[in-house]
N, C-alpha and C. Protein backbone atom coordinates (compact mmCIF):
# COMPACT_ATOMS: atom_id res chain seq x y z
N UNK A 1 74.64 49.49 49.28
CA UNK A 1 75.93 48.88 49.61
C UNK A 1 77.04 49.59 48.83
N UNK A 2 77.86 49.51 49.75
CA UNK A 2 79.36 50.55 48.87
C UNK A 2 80.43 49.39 48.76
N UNK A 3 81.47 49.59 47.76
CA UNK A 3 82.29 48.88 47.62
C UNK A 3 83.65 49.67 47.75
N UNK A 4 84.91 49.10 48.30
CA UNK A 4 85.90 49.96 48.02
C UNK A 4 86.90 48.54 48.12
N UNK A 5 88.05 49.39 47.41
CA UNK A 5 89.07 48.63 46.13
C UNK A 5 90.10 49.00 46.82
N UNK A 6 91.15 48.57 47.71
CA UNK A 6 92.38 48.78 47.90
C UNK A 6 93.55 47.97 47.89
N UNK A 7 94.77 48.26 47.97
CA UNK A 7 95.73 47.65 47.77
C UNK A 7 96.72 47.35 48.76
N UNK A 8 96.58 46.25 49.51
CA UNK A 8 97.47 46.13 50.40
C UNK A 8 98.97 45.57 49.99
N UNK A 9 100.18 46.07 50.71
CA UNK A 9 101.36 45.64 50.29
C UNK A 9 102.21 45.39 51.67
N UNK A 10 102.48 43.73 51.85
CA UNK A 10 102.90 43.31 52.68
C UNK A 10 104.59 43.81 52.92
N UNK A 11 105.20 43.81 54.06
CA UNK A 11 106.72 44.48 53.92
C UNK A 11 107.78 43.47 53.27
N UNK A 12 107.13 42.02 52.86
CA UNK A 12 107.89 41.37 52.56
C UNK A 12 106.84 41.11 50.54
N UNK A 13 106.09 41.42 50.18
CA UNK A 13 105.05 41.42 49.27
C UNK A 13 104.21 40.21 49.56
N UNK A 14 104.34 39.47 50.53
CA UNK A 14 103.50 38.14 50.81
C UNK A 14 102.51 38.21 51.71
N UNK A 15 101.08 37.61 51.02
CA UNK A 15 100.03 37.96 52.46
C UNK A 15 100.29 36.59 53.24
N UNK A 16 100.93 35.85 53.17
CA UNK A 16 100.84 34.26 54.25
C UNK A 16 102.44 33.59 53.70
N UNK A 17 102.67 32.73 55.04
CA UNK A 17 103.66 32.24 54.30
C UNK A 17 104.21 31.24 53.10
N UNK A 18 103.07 30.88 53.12
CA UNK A 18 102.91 29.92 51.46
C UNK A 18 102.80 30.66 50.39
N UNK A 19 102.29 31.55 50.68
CA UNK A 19 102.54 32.83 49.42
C UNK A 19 104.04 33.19 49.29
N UNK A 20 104.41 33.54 49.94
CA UNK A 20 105.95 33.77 50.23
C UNK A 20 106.64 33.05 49.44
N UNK A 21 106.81 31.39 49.59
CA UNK A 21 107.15 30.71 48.56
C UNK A 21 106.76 31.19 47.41
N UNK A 22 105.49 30.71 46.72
CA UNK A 22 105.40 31.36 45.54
C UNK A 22 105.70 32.46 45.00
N UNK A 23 105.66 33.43 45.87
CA UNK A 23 106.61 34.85 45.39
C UNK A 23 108.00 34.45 45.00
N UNK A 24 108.59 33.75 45.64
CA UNK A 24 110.59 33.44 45.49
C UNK A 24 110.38 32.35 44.57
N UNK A 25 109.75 31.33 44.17
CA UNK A 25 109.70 30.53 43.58
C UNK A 25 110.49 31.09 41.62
N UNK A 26 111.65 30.68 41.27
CA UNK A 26 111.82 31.20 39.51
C UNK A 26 110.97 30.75 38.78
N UNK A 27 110.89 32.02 38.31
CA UNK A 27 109.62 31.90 36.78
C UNK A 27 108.37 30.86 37.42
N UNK A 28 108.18 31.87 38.21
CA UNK A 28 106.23 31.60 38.65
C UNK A 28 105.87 33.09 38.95
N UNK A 29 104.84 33.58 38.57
CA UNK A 29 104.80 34.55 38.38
C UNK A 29 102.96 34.35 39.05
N UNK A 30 102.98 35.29 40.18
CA UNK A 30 101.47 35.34 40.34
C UNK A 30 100.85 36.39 39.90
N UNK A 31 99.48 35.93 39.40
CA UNK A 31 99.03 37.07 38.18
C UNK A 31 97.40 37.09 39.28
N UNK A 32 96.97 36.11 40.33
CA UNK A 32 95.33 36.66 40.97
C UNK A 32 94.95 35.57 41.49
N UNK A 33 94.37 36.03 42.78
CA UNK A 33 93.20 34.83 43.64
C UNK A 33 91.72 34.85 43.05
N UNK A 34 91.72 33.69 42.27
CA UNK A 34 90.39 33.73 42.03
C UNK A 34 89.40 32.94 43.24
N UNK A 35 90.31 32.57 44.22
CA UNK A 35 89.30 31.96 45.16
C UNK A 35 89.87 32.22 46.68
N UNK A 36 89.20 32.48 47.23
CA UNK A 36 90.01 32.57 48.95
C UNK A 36 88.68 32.46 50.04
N UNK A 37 88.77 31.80 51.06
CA UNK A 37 88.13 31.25 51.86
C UNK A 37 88.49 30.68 53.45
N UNK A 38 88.18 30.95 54.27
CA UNK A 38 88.64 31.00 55.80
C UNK A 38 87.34 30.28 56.06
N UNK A 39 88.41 28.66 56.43
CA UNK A 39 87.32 27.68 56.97
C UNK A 39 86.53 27.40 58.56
N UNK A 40 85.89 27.03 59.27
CA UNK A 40 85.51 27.19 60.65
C UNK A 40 86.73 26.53 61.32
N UNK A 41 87.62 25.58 60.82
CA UNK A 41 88.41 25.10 61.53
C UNK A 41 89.67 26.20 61.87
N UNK A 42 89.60 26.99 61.46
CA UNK A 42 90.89 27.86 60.98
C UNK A 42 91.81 28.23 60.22
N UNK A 43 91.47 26.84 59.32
CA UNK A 43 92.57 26.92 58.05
C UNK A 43 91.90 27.13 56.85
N UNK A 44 92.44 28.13 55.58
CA UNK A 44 92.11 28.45 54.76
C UNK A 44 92.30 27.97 53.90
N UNK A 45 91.83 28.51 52.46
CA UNK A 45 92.12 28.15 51.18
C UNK A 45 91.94 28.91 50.25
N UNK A 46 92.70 28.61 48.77
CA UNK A 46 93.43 29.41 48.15
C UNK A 46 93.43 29.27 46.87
N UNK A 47 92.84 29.62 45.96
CA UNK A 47 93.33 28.97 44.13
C UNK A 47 93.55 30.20 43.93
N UNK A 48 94.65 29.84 43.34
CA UNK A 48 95.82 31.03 42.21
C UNK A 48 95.85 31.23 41.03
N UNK A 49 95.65 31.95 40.52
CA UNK A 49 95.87 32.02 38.53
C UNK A 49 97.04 32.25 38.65
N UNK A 50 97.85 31.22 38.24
CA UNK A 50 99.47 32.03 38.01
C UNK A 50 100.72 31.17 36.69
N UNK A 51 101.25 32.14 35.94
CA UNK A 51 102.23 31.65 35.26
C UNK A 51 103.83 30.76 35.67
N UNK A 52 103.98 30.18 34.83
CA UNK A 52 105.13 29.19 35.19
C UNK A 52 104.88 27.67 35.21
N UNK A 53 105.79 27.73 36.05
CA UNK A 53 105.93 25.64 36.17
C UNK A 53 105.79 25.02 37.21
N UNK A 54 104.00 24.45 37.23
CA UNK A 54 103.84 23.50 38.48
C UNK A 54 104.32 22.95 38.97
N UNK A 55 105.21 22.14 38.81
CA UNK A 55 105.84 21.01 39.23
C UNK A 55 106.79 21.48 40.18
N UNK A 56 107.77 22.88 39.30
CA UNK A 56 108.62 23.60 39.93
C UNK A 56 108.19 24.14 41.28
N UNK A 57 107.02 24.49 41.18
CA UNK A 57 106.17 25.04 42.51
C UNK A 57 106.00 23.88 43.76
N UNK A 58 105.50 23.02 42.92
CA UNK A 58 104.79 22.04 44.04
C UNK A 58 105.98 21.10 44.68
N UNK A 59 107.28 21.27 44.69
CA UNK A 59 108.90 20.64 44.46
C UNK A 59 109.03 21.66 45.50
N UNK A 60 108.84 23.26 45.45
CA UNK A 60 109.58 24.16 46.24
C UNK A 60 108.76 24.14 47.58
N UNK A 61 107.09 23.77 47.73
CA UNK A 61 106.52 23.98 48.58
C UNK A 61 105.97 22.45 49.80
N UNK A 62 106.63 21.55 48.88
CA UNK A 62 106.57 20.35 49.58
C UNK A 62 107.47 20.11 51.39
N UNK A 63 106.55 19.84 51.86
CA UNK A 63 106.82 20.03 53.27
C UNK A 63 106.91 21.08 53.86
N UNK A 64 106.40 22.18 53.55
CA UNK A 64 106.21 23.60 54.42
C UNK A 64 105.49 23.03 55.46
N UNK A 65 105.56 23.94 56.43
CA UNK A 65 105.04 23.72 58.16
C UNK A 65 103.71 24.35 57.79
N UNK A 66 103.50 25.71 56.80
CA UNK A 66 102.28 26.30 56.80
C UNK A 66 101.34 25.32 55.85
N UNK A 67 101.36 24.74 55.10
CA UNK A 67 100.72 23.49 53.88
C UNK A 67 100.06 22.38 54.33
N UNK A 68 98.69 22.23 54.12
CA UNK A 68 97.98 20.98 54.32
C UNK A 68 97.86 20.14 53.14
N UNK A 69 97.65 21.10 51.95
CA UNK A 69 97.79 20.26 50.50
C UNK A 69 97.67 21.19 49.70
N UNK A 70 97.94 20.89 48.33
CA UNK A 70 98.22 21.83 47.53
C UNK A 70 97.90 20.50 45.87
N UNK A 71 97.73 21.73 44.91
CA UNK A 71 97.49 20.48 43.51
C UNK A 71 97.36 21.51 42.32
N UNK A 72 98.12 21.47 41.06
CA UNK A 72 97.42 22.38 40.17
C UNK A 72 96.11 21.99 39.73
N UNK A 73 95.25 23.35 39.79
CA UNK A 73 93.77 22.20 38.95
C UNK A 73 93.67 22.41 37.60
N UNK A 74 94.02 23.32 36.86
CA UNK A 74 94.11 23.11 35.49
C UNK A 74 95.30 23.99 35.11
N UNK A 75 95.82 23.41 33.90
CA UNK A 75 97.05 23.92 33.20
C UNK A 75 96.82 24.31 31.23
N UNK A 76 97.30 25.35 31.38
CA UNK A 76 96.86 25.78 29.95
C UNK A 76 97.92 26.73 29.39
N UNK A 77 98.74 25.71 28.81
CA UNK A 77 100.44 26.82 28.52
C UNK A 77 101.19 26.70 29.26
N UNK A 78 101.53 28.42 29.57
CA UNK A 78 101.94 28.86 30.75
C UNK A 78 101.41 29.12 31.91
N UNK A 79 100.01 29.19 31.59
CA UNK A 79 99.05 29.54 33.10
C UNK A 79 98.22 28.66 33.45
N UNK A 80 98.19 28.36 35.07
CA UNK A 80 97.88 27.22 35.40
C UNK A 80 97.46 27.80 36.85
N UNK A 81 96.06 27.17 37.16
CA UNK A 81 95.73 27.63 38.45
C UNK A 81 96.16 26.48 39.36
N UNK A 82 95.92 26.63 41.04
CA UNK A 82 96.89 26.16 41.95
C UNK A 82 96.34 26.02 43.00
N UNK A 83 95.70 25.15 43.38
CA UNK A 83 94.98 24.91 45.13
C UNK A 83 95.76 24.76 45.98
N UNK A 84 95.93 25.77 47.33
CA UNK A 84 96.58 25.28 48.50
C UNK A 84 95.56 25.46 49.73
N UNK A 85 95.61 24.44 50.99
CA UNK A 85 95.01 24.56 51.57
C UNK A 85 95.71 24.70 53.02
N UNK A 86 95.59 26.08 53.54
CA UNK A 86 96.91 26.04 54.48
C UNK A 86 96.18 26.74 56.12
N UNK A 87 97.21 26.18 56.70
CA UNK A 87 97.02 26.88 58.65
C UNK A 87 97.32 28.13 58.70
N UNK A 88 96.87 29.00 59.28
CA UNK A 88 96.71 30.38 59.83
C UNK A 88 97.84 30.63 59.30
N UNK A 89 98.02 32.00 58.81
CA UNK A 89 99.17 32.86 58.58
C UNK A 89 98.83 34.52 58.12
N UNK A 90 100.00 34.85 58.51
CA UNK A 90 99.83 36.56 58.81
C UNK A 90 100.41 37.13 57.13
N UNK A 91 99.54 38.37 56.94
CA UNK A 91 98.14 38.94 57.15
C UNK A 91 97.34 38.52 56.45
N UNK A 92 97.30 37.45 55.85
CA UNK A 92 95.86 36.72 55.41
C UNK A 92 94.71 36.56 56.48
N UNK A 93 95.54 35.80 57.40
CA UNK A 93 94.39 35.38 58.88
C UNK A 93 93.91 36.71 59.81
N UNK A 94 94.33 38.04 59.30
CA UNK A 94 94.31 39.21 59.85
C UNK A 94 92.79 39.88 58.75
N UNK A 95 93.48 39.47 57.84
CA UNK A 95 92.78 40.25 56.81
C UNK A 95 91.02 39.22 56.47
N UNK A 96 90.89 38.14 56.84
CA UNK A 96 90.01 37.34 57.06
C UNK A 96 89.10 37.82 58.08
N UNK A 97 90.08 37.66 59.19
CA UNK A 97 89.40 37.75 60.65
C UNK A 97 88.17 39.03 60.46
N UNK A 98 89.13 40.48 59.84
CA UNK A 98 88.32 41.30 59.65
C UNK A 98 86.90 41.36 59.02
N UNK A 99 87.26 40.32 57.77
CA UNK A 99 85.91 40.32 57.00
C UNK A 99 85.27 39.96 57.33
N UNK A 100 85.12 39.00 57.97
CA UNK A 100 84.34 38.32 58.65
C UNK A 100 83.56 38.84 59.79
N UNK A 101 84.49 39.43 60.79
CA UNK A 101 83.69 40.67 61.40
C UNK A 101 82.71 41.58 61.30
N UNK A 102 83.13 42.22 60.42
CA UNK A 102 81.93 43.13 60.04
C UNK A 102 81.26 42.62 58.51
N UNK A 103 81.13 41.16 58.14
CA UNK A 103 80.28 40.80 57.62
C UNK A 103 80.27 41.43 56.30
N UNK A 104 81.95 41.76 55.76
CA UNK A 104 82.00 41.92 54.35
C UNK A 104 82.41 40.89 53.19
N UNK A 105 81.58 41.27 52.13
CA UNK A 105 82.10 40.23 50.82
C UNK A 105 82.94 40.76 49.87
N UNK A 106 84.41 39.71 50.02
CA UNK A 106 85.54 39.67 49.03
C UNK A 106 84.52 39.61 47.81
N UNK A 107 85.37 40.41 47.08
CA UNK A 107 85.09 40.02 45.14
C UNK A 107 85.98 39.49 44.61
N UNK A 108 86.18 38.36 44.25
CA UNK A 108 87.37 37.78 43.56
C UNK A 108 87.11 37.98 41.82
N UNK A 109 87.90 37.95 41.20
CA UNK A 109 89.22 37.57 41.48
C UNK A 109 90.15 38.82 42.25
N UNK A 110 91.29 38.64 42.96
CA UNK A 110 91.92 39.42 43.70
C UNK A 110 93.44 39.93 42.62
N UNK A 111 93.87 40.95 42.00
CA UNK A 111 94.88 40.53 41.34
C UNK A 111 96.20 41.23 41.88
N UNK A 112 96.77 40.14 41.61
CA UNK A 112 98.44 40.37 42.58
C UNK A 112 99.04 41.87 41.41
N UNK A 113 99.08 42.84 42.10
CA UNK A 113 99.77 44.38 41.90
C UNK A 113 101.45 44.07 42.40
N UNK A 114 102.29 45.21 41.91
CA UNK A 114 103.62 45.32 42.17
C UNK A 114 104.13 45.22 43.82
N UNK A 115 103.98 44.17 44.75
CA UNK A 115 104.62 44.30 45.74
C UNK A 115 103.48 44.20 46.32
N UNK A 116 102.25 43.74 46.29
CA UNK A 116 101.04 43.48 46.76
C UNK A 116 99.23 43.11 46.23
N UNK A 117 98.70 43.05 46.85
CA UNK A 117 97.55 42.15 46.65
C UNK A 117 95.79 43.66 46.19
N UNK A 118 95.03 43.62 45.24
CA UNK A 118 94.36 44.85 45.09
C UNK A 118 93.25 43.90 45.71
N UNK A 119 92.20 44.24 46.50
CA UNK A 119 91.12 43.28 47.29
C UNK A 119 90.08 44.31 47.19
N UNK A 120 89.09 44.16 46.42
CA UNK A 120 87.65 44.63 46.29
C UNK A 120 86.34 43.97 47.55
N UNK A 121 86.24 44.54 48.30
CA UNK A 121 85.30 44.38 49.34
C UNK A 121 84.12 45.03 49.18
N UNK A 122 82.91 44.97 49.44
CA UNK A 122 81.55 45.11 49.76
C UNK A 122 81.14 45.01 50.88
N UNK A 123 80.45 46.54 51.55
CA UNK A 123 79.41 46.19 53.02
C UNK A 123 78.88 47.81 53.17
N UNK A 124 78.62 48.35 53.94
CA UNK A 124 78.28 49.44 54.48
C UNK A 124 79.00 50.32 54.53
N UNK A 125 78.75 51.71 54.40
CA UNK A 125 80.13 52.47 54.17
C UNK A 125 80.71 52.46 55.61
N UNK A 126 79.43 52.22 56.79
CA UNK A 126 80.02 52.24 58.23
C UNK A 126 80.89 51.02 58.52
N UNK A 127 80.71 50.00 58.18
CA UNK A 127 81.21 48.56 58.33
C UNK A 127 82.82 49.08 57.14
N UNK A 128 82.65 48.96 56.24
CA UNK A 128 83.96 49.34 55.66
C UNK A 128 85.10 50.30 56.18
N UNK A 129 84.53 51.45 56.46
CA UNK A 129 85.27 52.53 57.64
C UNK A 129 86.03 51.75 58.62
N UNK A 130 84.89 50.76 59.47
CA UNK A 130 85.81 50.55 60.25
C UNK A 130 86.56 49.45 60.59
N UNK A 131 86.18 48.76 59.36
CA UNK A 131 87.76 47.75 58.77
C UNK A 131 88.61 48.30 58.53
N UNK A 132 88.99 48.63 57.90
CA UNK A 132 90.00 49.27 57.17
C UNK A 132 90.65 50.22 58.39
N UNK A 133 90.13 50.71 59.55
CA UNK A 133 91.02 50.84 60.43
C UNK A 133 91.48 49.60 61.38
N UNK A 134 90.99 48.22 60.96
CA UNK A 134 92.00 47.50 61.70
C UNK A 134 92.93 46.29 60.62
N UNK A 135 92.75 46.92 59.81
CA UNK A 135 93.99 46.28 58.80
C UNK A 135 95.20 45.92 59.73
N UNK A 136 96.09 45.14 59.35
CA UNK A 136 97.37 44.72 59.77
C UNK A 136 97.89 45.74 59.70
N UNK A 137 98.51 46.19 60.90
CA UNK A 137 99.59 46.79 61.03
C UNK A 137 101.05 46.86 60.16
N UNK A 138 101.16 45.45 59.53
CA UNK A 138 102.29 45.19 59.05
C UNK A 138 102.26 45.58 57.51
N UNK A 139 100.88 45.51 56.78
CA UNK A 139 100.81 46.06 55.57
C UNK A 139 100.84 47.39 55.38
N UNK A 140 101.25 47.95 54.13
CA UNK A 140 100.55 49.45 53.44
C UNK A 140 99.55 49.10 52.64
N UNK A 141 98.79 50.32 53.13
CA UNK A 141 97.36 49.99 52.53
C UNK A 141 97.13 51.20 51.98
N UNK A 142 96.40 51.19 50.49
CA UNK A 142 96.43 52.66 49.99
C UNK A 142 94.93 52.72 49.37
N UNK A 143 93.70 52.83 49.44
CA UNK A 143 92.25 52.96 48.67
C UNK A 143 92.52 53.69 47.39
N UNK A 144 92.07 52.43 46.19
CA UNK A 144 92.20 52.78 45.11
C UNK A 144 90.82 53.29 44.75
N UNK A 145 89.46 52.99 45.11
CA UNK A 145 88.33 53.30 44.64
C UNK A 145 87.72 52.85 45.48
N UNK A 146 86.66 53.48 45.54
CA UNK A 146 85.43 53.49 46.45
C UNK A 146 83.56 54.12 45.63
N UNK A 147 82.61 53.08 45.43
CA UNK A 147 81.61 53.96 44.91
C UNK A 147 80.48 52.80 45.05
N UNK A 148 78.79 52.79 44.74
CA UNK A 148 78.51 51.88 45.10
C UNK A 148 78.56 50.65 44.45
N UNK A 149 77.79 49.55 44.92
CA UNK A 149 78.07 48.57 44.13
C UNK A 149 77.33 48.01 43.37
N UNK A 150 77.43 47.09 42.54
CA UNK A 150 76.38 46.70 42.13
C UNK A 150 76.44 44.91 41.47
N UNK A 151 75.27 44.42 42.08
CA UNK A 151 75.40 42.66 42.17
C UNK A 151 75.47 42.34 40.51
N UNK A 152 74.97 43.10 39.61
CA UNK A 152 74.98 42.62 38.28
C UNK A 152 76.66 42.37 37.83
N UNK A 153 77.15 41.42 37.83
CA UNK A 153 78.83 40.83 37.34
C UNK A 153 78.32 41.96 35.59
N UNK A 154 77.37 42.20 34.65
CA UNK A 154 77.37 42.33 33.42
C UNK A 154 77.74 43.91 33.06
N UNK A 155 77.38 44.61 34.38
CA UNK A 155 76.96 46.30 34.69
C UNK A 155 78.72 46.32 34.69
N UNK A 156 79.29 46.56 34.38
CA UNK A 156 80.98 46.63 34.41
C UNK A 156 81.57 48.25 34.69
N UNK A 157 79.95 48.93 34.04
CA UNK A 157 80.51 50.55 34.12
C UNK A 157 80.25 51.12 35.93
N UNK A 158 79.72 49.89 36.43
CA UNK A 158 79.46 50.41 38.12
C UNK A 158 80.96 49.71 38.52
N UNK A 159 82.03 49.63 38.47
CA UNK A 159 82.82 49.42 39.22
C UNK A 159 83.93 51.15 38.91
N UNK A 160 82.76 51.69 37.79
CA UNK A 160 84.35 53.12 37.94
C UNK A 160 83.36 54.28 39.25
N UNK A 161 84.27 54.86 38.93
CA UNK A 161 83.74 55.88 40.19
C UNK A 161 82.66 56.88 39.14
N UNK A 162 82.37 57.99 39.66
CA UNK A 162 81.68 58.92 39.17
C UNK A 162 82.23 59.85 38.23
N UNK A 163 83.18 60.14 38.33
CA UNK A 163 84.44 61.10 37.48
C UNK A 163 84.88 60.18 36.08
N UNK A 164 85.20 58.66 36.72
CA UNK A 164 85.84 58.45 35.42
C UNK A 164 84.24 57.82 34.62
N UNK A 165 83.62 57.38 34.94
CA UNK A 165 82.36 57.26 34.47
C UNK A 165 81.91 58.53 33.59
N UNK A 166 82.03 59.57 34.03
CA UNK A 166 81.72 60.72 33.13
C UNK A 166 82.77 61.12 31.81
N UNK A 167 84.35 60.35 31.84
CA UNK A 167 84.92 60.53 31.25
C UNK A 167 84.71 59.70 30.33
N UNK A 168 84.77 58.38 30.53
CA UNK A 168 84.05 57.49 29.37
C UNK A 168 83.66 57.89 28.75
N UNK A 169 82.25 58.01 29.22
CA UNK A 169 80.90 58.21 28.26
C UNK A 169 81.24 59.22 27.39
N UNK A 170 81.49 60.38 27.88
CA UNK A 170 82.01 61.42 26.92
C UNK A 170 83.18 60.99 25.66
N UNK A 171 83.54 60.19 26.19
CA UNK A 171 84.84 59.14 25.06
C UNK A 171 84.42 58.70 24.23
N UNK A 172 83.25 58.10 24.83
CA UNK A 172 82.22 57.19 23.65
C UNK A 172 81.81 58.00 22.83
N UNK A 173 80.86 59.21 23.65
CA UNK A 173 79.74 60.32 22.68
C UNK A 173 80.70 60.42 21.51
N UNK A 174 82.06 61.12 22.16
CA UNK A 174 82.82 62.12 20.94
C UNK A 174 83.47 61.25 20.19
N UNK A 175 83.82 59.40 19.93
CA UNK A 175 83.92 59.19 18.93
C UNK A 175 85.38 58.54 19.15
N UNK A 176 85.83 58.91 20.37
CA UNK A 176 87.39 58.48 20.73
C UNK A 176 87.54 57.02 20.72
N UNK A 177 86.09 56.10 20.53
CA UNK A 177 87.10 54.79 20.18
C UNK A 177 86.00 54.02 19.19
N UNK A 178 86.03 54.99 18.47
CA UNK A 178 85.75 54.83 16.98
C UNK A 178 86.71 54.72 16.11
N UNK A 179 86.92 53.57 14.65
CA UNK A 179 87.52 53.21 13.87
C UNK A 179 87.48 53.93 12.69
N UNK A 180 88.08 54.60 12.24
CA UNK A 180 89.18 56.18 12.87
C UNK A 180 88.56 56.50 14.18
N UNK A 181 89.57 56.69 14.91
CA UNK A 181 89.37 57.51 16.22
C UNK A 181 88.89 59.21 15.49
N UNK A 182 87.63 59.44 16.28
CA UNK A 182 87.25 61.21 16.02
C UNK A 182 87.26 61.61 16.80
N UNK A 183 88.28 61.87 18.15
CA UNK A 183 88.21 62.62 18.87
C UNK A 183 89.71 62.46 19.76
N UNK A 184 90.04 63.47 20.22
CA UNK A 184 91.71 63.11 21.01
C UNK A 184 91.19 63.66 22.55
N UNK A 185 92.29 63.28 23.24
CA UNK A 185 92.01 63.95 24.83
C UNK A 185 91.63 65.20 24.94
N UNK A 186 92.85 65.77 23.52
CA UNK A 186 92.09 67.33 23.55
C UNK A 186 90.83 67.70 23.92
N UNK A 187 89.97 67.15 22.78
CA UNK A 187 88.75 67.26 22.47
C UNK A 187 87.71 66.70 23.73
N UNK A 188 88.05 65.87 23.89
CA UNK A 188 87.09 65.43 25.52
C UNK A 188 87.57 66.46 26.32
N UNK A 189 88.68 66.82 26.76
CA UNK A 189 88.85 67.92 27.73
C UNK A 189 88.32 69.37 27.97
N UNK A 190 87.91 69.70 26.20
CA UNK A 190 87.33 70.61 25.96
C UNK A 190 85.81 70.55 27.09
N UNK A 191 85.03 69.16 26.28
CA UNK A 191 83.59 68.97 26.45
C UNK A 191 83.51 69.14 28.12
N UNK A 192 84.61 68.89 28.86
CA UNK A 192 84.34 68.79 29.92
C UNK A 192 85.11 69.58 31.35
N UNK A 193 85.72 70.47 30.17
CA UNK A 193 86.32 71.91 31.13
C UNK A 193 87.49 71.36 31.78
N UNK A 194 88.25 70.52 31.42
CA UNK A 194 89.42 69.95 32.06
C UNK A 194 90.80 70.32 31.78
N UNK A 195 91.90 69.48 32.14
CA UNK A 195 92.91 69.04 30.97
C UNK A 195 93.16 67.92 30.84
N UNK A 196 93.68 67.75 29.55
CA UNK A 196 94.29 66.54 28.71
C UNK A 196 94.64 65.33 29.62
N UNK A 197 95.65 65.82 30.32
CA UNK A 197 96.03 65.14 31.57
C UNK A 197 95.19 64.28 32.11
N UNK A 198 94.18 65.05 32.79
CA UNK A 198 93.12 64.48 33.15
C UNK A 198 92.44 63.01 32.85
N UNK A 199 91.88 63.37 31.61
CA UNK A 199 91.61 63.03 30.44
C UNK A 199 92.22 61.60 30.14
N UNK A 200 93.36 61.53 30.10
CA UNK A 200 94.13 60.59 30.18
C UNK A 200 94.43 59.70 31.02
N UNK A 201 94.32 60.29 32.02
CA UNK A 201 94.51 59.55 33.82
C UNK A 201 93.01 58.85 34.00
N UNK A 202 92.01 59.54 33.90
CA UNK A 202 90.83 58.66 34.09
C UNK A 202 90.45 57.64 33.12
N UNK A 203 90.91 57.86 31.58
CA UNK A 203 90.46 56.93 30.76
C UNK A 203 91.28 55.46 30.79
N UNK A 204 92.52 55.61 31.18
CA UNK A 204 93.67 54.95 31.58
C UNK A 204 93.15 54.06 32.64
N UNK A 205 92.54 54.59 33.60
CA UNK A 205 92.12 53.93 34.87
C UNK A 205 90.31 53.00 34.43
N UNK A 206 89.77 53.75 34.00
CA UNK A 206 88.57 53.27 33.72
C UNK A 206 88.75 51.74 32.61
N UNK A 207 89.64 52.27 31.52
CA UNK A 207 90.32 50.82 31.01
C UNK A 207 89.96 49.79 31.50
N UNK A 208 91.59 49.90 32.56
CA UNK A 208 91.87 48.90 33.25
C UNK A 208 90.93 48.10 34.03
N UNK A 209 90.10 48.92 34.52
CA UNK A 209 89.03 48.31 35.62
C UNK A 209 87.94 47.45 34.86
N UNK A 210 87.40 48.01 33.07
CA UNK A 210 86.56 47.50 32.57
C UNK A 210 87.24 45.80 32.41
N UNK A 211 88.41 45.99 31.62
CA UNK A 211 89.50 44.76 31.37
C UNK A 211 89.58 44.01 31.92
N UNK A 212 90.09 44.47 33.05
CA UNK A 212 90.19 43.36 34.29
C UNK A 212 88.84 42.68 34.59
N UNK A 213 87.81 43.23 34.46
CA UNK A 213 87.27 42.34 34.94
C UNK A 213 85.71 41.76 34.27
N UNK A 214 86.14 42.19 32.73
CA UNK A 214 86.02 41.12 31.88
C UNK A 214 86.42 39.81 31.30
N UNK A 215 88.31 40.23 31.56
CA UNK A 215 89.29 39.30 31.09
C UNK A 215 89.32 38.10 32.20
């Protein structure tokens, strides 16, 4: 099974129109879907990790036409997750329809990127191919990663690709995040016939991916 990681960005940054609200909503800030689900009846559902003020939210979204119900389920600070349970809307109900089709599995959590949504999917590299050519029309869609997958949540180094996987490790060998650091980009770039640049761009990326989805 292959997995690939892309980023869709709606023309307005909203995948549905209840999202929409929460996008315009002041000081709510969406930070990831840890849950999403397309029910047999047609209507979906939704929990949000997101910063700000419930109340403020659930005040702005009261009586939407797209909303069946909505509730924070837990609050901690500033961040507080957010159940909505809502009727068809575009490109969520687009982006569903698909998965469902060719019988792929979302990985949540989903985390809201600059002006759009990053969605990690799982299926066949043939079944993936040919989703991803019927994406919504209305989004940009850009593939951030693609490699296989793997069911262990603990294996964290199978979500980088092959390149930055090799950059790691070599990070590790030479000592680069050792207390003194013994080694600079230089020095990995050497081990591995590159440049610095490089070096930097994959370890940068490999980061993030470990982080995310530990944190």
């Amino acid at each position: 099974m292959r997995y690939f990681e892309f980023t869709i960005k709606p023309d307005d940054g909203a995948i549905h129109p209840v999202d929409k609200v929460i996008l315009e909503t002041p000081d709510v800030t969406r930070e990831a879907l840890v849950h999403v689900n397309a029910l047999a009846n047609g209507t979906g559902v939704m929990l949000y990790r997101l910063r700000g003020d419930p109340e403020q939210l659930g005040a702005r979204l009261d009586g939407h036409s797209k909303l069946l119900s909505c509730s924070p389920v837990a609050v901690e600070g500033e961040t507080f997750h957010f159940y909505v349970h809502v009727d068809p809307g575009q490109p969520a109900g687009r982006l569903m329809a698909v998965a469902q089709k060719y019988a792929l599995m979302i990985v949540p959590p989903l985390p809201f990127v600059e002006g759009g949504l990053r969605i990690t999917v799982v299926g066949t590299h043939e079944m993936l191919q040919q989703a991803l050519e019927e994406l919504p029309e209305e989004t940009h869609i850009s593939v951030e990663q693609v490699g296989e997958y793997s069911p262990d949540d603990r294996n964290v180094l199978s979500l980088l690709t092959d390149r930055q996987l090799e950059v790691f490790e070599t990070a590790v060998e030479d000592g680069y995040y050792d207390i003194p650091r013994r080694a600079t980009h230089e020095d990995i770039a050497d081990d591995l016939g590159c440049a610095p640049s490089t070096v930097d761009e994959h370890l940068r990326k490999a980061e993030s991916r470990i982080l995310t989805s530990l944190v």
